[in-house]
N, C-alpha and C. Protein backbone atom coordinates (compact mmCIF):
# COMPACT_ATOMS: atom_id res chain seq x y z
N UNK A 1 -58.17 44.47 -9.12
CA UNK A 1 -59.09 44.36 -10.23
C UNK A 1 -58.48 45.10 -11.42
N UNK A 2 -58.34 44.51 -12.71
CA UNK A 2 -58.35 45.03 -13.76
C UNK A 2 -59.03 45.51 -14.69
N UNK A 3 -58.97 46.53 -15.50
CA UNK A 3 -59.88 46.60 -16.49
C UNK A 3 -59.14 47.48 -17.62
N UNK A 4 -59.81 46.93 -19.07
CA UNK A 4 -59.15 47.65 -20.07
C UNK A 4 -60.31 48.82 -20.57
N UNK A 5 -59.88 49.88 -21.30
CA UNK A 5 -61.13 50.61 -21.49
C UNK A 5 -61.67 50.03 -23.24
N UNK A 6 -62.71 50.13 -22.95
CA UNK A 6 -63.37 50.02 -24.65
C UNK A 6 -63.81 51.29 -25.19
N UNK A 7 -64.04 52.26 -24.41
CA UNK A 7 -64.50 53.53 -25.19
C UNK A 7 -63.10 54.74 -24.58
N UNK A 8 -63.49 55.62 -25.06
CA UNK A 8 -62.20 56.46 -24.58
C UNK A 8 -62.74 57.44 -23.14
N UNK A 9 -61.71 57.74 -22.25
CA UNK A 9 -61.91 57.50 -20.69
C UNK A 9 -61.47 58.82 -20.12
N UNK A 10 -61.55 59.97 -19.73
CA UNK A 10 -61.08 61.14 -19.61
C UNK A 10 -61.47 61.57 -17.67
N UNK A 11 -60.60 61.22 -16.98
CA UNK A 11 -60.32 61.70 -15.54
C UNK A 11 -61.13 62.87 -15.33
N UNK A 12 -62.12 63.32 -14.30
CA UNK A 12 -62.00 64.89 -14.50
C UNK A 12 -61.02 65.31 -13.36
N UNK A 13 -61.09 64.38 -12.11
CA UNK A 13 -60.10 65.11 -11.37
C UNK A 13 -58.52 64.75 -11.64
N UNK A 14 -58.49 64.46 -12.60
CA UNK A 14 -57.18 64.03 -12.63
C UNK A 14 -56.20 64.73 -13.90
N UNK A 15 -56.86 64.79 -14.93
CA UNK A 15 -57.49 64.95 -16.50
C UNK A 15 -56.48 63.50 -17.49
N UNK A 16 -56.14 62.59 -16.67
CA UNK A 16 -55.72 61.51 -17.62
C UNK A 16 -56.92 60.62 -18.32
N UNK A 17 -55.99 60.30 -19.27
CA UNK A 17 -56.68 59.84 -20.37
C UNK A 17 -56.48 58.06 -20.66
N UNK A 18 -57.47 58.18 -21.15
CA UNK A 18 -57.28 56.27 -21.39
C UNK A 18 -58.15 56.02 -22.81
N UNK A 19 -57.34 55.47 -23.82
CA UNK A 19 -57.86 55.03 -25.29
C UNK A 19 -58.34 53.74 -25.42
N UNK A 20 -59.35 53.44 -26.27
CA UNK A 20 -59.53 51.90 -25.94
C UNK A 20 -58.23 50.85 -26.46
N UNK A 21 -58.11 50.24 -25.36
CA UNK A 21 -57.35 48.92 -25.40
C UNK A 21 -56.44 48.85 -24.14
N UNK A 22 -56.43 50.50 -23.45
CA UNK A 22 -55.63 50.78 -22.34
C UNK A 22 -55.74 50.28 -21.16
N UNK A 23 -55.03 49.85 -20.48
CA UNK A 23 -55.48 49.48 -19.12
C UNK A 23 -55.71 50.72 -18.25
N UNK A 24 -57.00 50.58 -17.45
CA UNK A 24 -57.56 51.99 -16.91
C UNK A 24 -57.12 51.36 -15.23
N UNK A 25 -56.21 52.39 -14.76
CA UNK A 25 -55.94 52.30 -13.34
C UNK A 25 -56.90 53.25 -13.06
N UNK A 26 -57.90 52.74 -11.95
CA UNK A 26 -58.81 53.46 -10.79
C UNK A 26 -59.16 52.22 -9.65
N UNK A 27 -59.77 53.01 -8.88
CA UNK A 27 -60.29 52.05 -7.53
C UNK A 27 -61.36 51.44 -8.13
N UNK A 28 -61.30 50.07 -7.04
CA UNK A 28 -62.13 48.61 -7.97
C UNK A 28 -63.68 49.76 -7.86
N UNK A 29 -64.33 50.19 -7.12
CA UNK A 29 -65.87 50.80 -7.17
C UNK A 29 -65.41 51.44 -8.12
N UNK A 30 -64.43 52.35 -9.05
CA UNK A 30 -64.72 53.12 -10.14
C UNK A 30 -64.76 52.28 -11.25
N UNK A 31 -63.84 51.35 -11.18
CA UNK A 31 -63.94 50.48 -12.73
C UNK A 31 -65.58 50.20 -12.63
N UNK A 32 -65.62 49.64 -11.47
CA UNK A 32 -67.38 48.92 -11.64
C UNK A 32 -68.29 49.76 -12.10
N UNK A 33 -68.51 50.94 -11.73
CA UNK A 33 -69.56 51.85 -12.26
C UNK A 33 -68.77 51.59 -14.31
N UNK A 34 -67.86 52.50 -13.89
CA UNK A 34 -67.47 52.26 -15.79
C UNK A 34 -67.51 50.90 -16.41
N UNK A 35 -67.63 49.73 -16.21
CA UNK A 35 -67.99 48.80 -16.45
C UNK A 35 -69.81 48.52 -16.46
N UNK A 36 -70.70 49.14 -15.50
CA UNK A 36 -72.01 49.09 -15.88
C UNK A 36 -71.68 50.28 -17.30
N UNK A 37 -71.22 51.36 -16.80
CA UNK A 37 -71.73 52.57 -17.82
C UNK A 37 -71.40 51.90 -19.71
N UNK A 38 -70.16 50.92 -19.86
CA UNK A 38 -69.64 50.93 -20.87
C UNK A 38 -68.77 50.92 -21.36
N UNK A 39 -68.13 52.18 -20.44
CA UNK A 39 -66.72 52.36 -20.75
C UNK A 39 -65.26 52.00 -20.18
N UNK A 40 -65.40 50.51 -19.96
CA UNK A 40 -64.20 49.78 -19.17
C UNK A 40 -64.86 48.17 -19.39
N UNK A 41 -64.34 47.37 -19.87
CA UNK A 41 -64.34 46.04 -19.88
C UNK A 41 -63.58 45.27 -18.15
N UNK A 42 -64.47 44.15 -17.72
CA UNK A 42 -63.11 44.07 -16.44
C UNK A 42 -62.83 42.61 -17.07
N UNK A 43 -61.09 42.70 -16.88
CA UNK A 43 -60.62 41.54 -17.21
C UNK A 43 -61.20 40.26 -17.65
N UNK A 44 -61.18 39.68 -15.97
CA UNK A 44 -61.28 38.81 -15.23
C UNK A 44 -63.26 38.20 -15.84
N UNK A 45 -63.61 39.05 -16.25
CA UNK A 45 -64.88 39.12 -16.65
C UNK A 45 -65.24 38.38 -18.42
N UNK A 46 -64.61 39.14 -19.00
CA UNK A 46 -64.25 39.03 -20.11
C UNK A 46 -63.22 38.29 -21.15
N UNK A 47 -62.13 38.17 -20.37
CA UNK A 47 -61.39 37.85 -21.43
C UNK A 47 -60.59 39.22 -22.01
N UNK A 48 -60.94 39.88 -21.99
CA UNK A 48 -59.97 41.65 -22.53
C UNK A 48 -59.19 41.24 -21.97
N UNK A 49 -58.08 41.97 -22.65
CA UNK A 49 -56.71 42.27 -22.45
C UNK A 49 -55.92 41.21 -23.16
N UNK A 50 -56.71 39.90 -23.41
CA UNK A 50 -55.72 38.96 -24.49
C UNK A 50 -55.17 39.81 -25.66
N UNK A 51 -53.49 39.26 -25.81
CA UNK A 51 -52.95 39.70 -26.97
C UNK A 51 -53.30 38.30 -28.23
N UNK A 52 -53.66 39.16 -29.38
CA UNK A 52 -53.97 38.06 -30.37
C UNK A 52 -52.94 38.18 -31.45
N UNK A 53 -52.74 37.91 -32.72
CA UNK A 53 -52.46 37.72 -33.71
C UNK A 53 -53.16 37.38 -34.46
N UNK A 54 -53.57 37.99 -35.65
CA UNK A 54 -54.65 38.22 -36.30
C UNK A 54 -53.79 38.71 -38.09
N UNK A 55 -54.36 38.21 -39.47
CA UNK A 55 -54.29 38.01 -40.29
C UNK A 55 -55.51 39.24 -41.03
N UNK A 56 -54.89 40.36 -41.34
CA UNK A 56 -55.29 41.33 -42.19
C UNK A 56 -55.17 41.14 -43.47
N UNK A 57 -56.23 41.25 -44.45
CA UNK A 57 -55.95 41.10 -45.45
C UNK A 57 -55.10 42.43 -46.39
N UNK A 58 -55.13 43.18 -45.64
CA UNK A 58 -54.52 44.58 -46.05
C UNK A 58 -53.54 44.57 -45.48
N UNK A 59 -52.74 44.61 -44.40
CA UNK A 59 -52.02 44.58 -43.47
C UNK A 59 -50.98 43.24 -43.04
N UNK A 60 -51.71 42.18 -43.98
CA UNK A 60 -50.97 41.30 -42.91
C UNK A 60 -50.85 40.75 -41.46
N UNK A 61 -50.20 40.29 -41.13
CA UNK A 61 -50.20 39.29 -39.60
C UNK A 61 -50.27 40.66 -38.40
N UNK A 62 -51.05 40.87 -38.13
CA UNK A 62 -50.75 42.05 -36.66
C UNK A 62 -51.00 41.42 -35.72
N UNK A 63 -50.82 42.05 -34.50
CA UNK A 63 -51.39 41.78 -33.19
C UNK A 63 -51.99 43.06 -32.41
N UNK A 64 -52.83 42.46 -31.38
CA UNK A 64 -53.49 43.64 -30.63
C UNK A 64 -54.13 42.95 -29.65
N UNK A 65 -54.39 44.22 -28.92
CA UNK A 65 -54.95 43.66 -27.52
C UNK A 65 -56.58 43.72 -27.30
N UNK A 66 -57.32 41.96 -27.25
CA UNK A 66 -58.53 42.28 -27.45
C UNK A 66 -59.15 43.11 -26.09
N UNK A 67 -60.62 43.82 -26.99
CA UNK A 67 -61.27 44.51 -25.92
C UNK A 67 -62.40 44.02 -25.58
N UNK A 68 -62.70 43.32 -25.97
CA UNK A 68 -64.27 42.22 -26.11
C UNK A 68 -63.89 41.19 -27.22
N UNK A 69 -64.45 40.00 -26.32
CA UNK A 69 -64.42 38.76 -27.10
C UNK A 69 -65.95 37.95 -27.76
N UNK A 70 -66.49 38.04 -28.52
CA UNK A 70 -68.04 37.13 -28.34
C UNK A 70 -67.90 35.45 -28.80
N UNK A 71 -69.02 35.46 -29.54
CA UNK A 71 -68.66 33.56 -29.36
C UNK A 71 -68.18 34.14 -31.20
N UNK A 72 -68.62 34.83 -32.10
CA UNK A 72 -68.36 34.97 -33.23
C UNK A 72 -67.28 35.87 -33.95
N UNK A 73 -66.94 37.32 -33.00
CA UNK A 73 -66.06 38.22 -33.70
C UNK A 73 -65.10 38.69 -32.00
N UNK A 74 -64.68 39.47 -32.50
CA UNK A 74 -63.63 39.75 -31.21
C UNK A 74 -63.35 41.50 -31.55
N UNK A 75 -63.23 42.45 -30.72
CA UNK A 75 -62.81 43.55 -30.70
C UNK A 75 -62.18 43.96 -30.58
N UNK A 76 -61.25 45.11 -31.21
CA UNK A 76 -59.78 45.87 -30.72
C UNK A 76 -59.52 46.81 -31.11
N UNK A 77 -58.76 47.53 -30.77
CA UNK A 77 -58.21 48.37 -31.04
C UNK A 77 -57.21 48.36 -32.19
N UNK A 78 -57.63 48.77 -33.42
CA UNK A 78 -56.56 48.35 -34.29
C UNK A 78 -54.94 49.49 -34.73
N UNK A 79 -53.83 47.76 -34.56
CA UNK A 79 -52.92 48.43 -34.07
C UNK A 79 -52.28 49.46 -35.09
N UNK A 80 -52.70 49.56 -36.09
CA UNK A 80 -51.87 50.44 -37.45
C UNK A 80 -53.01 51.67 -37.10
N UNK A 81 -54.33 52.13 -37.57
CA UNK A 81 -55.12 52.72 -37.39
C UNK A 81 -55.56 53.59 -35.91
N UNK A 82 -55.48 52.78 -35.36
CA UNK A 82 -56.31 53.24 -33.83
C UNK A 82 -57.34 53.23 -33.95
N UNK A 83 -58.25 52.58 -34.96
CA UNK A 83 -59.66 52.96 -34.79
C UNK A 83 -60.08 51.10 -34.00
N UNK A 84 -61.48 51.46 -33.39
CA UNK A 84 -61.73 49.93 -32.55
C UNK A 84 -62.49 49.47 -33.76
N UNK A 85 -62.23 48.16 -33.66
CA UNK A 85 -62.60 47.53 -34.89
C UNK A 85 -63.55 46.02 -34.65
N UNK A 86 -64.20 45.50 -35.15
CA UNK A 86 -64.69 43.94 -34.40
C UNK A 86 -64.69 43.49 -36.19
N UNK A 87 -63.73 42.27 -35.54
CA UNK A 87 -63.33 41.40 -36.42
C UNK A 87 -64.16 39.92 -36.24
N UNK A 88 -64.00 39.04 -37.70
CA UNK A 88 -64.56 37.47 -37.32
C UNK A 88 -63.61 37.01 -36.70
N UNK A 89 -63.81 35.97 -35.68
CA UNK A 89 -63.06 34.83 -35.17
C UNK A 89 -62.13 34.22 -36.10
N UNK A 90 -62.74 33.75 -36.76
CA UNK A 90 -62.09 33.15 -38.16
C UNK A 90 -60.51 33.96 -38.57
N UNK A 91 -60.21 35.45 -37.92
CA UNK A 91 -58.84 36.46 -38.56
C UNK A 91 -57.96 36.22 -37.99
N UNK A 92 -58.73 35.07 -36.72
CA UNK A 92 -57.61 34.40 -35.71
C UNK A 92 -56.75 33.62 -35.93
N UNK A 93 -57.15 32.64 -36.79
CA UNK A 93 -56.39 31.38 -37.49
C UNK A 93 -55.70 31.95 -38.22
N UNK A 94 -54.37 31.20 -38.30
CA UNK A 94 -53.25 32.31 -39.58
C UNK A 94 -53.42 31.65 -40.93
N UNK A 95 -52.92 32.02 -41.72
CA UNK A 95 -52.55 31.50 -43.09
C UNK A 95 -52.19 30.06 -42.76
N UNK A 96 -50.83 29.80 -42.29
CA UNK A 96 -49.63 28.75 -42.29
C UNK A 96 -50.73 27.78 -41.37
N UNK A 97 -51.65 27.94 -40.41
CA UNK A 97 -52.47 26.95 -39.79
C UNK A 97 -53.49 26.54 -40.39
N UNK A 98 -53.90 27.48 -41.22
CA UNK A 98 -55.19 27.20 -42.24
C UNK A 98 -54.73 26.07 -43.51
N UNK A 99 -53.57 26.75 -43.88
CA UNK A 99 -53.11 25.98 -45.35
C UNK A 99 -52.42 24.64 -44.98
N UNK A 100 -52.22 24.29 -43.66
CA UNK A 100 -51.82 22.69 -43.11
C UNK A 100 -52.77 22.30 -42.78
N UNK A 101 -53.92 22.58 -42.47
CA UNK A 101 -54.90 22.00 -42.35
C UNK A 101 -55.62 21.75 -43.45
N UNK A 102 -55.85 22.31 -44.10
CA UNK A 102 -56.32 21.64 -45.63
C UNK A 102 -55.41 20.71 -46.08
N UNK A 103 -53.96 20.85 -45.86
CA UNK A 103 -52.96 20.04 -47.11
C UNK A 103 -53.51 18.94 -46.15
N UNK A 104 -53.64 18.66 -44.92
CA UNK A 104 -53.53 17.47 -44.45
C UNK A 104 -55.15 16.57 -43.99
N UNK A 105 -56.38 17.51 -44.51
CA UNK A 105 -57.27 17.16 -44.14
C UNK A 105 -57.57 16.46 -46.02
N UNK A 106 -57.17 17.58 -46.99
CA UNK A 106 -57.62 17.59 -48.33
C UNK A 106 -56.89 16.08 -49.02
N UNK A 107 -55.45 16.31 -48.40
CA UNK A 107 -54.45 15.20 -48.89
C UNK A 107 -53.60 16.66 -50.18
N UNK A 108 -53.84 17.31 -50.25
CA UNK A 108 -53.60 18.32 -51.29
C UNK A 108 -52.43 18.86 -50.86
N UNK A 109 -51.22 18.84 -52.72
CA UNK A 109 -49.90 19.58 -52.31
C UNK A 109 -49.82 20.74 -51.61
N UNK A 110 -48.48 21.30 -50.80
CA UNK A 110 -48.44 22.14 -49.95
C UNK A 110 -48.57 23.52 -51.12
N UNK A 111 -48.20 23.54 -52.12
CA UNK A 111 -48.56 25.05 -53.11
C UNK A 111 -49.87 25.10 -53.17
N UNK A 112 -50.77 24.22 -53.57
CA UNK A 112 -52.32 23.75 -54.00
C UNK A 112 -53.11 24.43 -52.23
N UNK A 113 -52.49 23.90 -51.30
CA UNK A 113 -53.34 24.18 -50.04
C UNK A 113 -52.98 25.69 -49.55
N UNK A 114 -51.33 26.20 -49.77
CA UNK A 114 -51.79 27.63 -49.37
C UNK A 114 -52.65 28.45 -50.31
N UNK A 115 -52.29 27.93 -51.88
CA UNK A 115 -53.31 29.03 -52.40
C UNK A 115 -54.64 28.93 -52.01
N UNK A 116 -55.67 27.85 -51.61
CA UNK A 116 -56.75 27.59 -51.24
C UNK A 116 -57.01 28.15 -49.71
N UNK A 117 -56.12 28.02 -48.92
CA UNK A 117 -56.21 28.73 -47.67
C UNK A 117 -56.42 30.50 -47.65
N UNK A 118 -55.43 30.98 -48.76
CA UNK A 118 -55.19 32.86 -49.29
C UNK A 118 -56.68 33.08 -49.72
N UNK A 119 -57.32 32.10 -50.46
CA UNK A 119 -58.42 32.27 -51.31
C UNK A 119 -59.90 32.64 -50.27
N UNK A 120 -59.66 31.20 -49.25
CA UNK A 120 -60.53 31.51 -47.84
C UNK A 120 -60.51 32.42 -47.33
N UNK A 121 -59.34 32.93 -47.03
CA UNK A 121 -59.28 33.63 -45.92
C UNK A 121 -59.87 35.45 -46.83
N UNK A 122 -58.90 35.53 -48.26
CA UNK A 122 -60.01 37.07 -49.06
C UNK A 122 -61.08 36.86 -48.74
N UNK A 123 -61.55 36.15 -48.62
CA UNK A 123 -63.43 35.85 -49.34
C UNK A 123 -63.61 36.68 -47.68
N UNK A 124 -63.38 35.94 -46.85
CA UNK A 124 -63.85 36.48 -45.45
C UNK A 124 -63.91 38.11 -45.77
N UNK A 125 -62.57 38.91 -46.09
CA UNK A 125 -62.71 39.95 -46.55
C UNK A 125 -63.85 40.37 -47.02
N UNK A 126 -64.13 39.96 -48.25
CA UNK A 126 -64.58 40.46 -49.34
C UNK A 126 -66.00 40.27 -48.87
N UNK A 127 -66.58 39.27 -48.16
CA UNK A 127 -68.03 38.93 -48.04
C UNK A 127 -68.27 40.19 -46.14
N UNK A 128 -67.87 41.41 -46.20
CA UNK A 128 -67.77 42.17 -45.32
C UNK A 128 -67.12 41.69 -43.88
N UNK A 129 -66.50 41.13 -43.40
CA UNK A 129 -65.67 40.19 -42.01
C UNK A 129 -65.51 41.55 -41.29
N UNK A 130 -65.27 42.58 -41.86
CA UNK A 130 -65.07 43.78 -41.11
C UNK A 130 -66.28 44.15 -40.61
N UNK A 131 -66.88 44.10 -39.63
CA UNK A 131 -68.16 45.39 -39.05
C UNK A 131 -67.79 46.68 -38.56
């Protein structure tokens, strides 16, 4: 059984540590309790542990390892910061997939569709995408 942690994870008999996004080695009955309590996502359950690639508007293209997935935003650990973060779905799609899909849905030149794709994707920014 796997599990990644979502909150941060401190051994007492052990005193190791686990940050969210970490994979938490313990026996399958310990993940399970930390999985009711909160603090451990299990895999196999979830979806955690996917690596994504994701489109920051500050940052640029990163990747990270999700810790929760929902049907609308996705969670992680963010990889410049360390702080856990829940992002829209939408930070999933890149630029270069967004702006071919317009040039080829719109009929619109390839300069005309990335700027319209850059423009989409701020607004997500700007209209709070971050929680």
């Amino acid at each position: 059984m796997e599990a990644i942690a979502i909150r941060p994870i401190r051994v007492k008999n052990t005193g190791k540590e686990f940050r969210p996004g970490d994979q938490v080695e313990a026996k399958p009955e310990k993940l399970l309790l930390w999985s009711e309590k909160g603090f451990v996502r299990i895999v196999e359950e979830s979806g955690a542990g996917e690596i994504v690639r994701f489109n920051s508007p500050v940052f640029g293209e990163l990747e990270g390892i999700v810790l929760e997935r929902g049907d609308d935003t996705f969670t992680l650990r963010h990889p410049l910061t360390g702080e856990t973060v829940t992002l829209p779905n939408e930070w999933l799609v890149s630029l270069e997939e967004r702006s071919a899909i317009i040039e080829h849905d719109g009929g619109l030149p390839r300069e005309e569709a990335d700027a319209r794709a850059q423009a989409e994707f701020y607004a997500l920014f700007r209209k709070g995408g971050m929680q």
